[in-house]
PDB file of N, CA and C in Angstrom:
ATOM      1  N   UNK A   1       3.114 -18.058 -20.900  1.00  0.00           N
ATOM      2  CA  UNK A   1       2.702 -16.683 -20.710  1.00  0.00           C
ATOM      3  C   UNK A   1       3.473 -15.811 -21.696  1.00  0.00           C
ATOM      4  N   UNK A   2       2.650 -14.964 -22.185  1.00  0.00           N
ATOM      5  CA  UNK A   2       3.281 -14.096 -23.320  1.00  0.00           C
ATOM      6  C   UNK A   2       4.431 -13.391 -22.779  1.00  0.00           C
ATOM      7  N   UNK A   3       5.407 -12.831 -23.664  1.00  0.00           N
ATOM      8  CA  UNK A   3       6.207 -12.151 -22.671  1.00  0.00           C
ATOM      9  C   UNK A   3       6.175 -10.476 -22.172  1.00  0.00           C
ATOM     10  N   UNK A   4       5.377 -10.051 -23.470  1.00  0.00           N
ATOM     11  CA  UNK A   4       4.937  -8.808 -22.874  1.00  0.00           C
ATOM     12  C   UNK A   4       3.635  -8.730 -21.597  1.00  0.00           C
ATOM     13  N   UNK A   5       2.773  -9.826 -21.106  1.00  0.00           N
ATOM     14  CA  UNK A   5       2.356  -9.942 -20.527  1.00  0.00           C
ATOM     15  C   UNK A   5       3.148 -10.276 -19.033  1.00  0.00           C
ATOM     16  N   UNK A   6       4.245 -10.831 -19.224  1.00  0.00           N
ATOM     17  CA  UNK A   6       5.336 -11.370 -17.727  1.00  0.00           C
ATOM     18  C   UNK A   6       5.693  -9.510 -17.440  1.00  0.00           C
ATOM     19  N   UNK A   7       6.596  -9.030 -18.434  1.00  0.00           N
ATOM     20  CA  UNK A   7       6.852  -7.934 -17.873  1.00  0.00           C
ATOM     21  C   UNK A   7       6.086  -6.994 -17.048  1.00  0.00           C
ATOM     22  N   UNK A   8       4.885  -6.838 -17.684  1.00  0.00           N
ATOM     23  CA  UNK A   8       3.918  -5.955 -17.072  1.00  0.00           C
ATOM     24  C   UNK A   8       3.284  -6.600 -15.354  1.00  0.00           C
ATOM     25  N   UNK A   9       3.270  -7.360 -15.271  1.00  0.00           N
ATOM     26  CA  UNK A   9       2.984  -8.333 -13.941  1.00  0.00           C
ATOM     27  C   UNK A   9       4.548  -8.053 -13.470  1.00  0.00           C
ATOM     28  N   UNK A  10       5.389  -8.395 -13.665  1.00  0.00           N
ATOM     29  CA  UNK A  10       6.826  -7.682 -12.816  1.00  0.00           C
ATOM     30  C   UNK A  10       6.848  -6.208 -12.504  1.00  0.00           C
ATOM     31  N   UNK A  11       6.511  -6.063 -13.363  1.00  0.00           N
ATOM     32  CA  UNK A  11       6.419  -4.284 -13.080  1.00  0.00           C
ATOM     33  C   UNK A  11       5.288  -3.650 -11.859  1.00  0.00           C
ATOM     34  N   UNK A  12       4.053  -4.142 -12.398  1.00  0.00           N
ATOM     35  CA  UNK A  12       3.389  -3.845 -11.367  1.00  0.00           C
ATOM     36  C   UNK A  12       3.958  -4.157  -9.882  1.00  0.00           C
ATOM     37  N   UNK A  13       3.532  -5.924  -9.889  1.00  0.00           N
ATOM     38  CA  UNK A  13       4.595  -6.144  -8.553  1.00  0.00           C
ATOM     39  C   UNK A  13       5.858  -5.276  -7.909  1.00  0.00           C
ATOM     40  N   UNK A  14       6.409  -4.969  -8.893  1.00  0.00           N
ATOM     41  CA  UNK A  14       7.500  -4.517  -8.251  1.00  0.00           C
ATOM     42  C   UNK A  14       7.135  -2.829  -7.686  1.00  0.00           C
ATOM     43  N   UNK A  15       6.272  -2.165  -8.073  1.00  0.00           N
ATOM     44  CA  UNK A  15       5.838  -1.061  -7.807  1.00  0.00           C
ATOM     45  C   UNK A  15       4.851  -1.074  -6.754  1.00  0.00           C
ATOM     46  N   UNK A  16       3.889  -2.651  -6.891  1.00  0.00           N
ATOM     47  CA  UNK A  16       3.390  -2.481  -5.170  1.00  0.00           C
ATOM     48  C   UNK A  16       4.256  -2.925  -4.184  1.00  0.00           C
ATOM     49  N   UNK A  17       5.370  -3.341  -4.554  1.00  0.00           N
ATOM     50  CA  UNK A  17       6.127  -3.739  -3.352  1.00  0.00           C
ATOM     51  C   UNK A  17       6.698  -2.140  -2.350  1.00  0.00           C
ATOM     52  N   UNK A  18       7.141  -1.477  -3.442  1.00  0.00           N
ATOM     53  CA  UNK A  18       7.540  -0.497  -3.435  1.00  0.00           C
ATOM     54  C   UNK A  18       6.653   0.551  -2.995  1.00  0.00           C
ATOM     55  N   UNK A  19       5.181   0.414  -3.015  1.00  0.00           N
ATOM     56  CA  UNK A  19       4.498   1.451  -2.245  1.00  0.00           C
ATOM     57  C   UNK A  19       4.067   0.486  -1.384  1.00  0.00           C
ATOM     58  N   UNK A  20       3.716  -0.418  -1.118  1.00  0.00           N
ATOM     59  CA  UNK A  20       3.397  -1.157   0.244  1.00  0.00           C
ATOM     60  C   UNK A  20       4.311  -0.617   1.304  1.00  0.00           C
ATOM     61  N   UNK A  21       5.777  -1.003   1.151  1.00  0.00           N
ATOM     62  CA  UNK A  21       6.801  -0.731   2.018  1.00  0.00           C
ATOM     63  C   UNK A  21       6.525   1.298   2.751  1.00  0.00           C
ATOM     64  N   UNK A  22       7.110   1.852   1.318  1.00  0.00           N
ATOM     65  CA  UNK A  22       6.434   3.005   1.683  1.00  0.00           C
ATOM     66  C   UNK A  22       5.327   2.769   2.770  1.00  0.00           C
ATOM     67  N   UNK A  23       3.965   3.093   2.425  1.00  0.00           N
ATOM     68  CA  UNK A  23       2.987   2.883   2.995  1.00  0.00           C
ATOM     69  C   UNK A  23       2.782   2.616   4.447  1.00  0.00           C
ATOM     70  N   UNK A  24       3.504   1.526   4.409  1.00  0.00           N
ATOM     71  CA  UNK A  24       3.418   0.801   5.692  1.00  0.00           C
ATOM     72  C   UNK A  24       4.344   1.120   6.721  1.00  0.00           C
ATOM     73  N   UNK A  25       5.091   2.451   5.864  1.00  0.00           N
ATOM     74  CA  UNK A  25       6.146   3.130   7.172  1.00  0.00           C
ATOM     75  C   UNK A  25       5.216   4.067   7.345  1.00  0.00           C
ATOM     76  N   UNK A  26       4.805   4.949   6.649  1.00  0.00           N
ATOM     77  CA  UNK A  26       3.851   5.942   7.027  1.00  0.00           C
ATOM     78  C   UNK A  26       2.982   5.641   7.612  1.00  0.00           C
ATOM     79  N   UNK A  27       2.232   4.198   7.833  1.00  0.00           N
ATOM     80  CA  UNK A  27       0.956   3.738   8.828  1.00  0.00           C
ATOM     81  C   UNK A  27       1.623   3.937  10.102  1.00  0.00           C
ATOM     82  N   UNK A  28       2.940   3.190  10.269  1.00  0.00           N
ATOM     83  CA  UNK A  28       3.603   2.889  11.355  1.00  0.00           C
ATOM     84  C   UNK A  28       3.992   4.245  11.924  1.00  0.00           C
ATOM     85  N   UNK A  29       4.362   5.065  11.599  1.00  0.00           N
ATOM     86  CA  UNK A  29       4.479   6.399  11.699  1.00  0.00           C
ATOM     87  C   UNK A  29       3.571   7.322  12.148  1.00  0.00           C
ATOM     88  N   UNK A  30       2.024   7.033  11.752  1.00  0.00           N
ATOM     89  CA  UNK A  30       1.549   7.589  12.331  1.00  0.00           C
ATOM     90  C   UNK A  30       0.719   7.015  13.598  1.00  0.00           C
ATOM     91  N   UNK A  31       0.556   5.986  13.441  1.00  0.00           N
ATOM     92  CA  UNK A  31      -0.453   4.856  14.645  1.00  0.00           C
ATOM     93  C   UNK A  31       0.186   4.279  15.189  1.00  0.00           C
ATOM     94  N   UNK A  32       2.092   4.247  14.925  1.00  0.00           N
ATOM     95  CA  UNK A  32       2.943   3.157  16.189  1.00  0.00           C
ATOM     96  C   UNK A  32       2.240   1.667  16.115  1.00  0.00           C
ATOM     97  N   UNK A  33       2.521   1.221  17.075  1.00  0.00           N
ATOM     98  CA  UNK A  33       2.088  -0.344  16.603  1.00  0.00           C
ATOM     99  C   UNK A  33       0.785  -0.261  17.754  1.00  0.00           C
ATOM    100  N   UNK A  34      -0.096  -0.704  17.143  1.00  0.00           N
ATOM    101  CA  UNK A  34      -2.071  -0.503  17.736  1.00  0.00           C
ATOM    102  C   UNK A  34      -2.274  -1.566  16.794  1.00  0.00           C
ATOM    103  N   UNK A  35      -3.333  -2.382  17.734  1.00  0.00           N
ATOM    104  CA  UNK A  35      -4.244  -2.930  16.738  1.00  0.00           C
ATOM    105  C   UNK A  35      -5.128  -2.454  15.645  1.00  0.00           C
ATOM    106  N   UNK A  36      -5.452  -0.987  15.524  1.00  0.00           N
ATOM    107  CA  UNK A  36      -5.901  -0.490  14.518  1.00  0.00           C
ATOM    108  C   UNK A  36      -5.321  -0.576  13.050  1.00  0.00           C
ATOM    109  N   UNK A  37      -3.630  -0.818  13.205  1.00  0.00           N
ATOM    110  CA  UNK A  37      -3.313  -0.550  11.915  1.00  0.00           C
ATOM    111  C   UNK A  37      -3.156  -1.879  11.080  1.00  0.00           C
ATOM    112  N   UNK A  38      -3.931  -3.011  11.944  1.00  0.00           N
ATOM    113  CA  UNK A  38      -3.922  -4.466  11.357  1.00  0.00           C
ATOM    114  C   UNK A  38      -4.691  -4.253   9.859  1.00  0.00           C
ATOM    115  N   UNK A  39      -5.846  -4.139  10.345  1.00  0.00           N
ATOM    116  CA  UNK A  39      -6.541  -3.784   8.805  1.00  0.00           C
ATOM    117  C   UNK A  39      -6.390  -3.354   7.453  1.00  0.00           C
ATOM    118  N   UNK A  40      -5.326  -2.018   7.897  1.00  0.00           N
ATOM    119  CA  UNK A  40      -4.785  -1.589   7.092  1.00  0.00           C
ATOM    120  C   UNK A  40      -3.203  -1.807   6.525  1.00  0.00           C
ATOM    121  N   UNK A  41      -2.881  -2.410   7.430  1.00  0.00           N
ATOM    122  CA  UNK A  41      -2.045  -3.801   6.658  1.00  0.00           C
ATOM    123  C   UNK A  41      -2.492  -4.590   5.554  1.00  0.00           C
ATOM    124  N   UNK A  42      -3.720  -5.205   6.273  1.00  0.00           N
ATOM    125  CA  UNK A  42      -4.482  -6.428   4.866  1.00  0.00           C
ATOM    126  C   UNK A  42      -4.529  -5.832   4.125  1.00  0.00           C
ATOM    127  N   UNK A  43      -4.852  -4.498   3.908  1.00  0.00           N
ATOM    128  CA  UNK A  43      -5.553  -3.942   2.686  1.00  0.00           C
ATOM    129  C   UNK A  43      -4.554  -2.944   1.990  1.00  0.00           C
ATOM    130  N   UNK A  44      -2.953  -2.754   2.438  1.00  0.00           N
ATOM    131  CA  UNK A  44      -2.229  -2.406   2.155  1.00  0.00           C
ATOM    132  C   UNK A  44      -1.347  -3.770   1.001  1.00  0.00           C
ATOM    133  N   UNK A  45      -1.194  -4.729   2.205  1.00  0.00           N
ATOM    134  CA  UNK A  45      -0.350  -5.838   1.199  1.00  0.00           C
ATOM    135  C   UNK A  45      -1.278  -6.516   0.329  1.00  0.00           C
ATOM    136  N   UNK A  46      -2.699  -6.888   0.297  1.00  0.00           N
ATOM    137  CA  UNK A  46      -3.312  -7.705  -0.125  1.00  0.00           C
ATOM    138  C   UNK A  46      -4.073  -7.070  -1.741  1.00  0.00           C
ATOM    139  N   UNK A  47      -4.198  -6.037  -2.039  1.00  0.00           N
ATOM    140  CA  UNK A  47      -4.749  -5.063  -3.322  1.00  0.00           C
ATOM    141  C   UNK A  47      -3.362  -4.323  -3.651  1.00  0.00           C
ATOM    142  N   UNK A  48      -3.079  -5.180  -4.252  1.00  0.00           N
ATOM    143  CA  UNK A  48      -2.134  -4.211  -5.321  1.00  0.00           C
ATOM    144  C   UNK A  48      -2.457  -3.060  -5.725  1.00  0.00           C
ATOM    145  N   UNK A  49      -1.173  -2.285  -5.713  1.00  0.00           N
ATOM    146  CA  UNK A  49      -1.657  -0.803  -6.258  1.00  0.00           C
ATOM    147  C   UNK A  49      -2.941  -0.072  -5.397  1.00  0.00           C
ATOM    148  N   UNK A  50      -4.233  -0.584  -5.624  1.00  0.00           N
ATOM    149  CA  UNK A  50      -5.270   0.121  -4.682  1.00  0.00           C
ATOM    150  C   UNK A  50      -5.509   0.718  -3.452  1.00  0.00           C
ATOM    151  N   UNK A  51      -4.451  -0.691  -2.437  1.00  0.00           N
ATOM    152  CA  UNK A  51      -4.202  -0.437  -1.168  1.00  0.00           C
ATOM    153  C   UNK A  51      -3.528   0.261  -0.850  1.00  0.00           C
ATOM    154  N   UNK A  52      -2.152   0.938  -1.172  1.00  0.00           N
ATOM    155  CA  UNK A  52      -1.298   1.952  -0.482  1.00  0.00           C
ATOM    156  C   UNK A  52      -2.387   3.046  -1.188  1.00  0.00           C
ATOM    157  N   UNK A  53      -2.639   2.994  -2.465  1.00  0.00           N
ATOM    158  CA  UNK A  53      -3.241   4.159  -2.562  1.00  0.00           C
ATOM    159  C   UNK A  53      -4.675   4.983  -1.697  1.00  0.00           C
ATOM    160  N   UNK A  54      -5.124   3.718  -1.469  1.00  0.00           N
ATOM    161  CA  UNK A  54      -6.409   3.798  -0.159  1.00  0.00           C
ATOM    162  C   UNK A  54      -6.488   4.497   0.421  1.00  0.00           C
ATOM    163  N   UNK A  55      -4.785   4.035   1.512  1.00  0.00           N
ATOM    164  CA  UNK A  55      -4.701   4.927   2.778  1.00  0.00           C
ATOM    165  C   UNK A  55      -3.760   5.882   2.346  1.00  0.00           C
ATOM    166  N   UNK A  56      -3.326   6.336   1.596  1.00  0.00           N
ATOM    167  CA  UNK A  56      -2.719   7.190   1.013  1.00  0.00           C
ATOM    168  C   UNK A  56      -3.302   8.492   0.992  1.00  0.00           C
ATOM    169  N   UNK A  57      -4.521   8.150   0.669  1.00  0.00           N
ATOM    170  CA  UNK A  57      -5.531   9.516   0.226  1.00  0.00           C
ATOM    171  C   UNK A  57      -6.488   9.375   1.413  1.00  0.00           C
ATOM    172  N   UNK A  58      -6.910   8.116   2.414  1.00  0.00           N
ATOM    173  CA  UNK A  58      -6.962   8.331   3.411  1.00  0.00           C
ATOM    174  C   UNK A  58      -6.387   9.433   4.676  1.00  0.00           C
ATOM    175  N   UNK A  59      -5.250   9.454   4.527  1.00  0.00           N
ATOM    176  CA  UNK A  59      -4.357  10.300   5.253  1.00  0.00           C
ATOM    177  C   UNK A  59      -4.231  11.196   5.093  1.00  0.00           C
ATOM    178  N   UNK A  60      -4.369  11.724   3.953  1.00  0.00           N
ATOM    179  CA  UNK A  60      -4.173  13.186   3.456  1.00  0.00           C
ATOM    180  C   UNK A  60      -5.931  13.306   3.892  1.00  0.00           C
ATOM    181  N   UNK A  61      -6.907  12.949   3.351  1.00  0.00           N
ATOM    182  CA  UNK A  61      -8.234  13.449   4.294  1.00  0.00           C
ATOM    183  C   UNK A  61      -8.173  14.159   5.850  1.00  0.00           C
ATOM    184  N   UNK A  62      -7.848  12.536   6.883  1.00  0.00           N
ATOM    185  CA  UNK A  62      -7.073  12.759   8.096  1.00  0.00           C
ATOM    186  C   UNK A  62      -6.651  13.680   8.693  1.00  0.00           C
ATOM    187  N   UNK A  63      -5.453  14.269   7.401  1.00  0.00           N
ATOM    188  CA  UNK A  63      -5.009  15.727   7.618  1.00  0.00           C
ATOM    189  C   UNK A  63      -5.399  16.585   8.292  1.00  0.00           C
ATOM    190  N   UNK A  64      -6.253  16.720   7.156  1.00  0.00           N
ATOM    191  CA  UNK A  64      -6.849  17.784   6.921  1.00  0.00           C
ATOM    192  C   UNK A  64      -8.022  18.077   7.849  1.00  0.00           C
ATOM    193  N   UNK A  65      -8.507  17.262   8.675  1.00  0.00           N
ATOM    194  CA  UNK A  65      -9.578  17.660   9.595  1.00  0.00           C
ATOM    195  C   UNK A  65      -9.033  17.777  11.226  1.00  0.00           C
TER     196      UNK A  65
END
């Protein structure tokens, strides 16, 4: 694997780790532990990058209504 290609795959990773965690305090935070927030688990840890951002902007919708 090239090596400017390794870095960029560390990096990312390391930035969804870093909003997953995030993320997944703010799920917990707002829904406590429910079976509702299973889903959004999968789709938090499982899509890089996409998933915290999901419910991210999910929530701020939420908000707002």
């Amino acid at each position: 694997m090239p090596f400017p290609l390794l870095i960029a795959l560390i990096v990312v990773l390391a930035v969804h780790y870093i909003l997953a965690i995030a993320t997944i305090y703010l799920l917990m935070k707002d829904m406590g532990i429910v079976k509702a927030m299973i889903p959004w688990n999968i789709v938090i840890l499982l899509l890089p990058i996409v998933g915290p951002a999901t419910y991210l902007v999910y929530r701020q919708i939420a908000k707002k209504k």
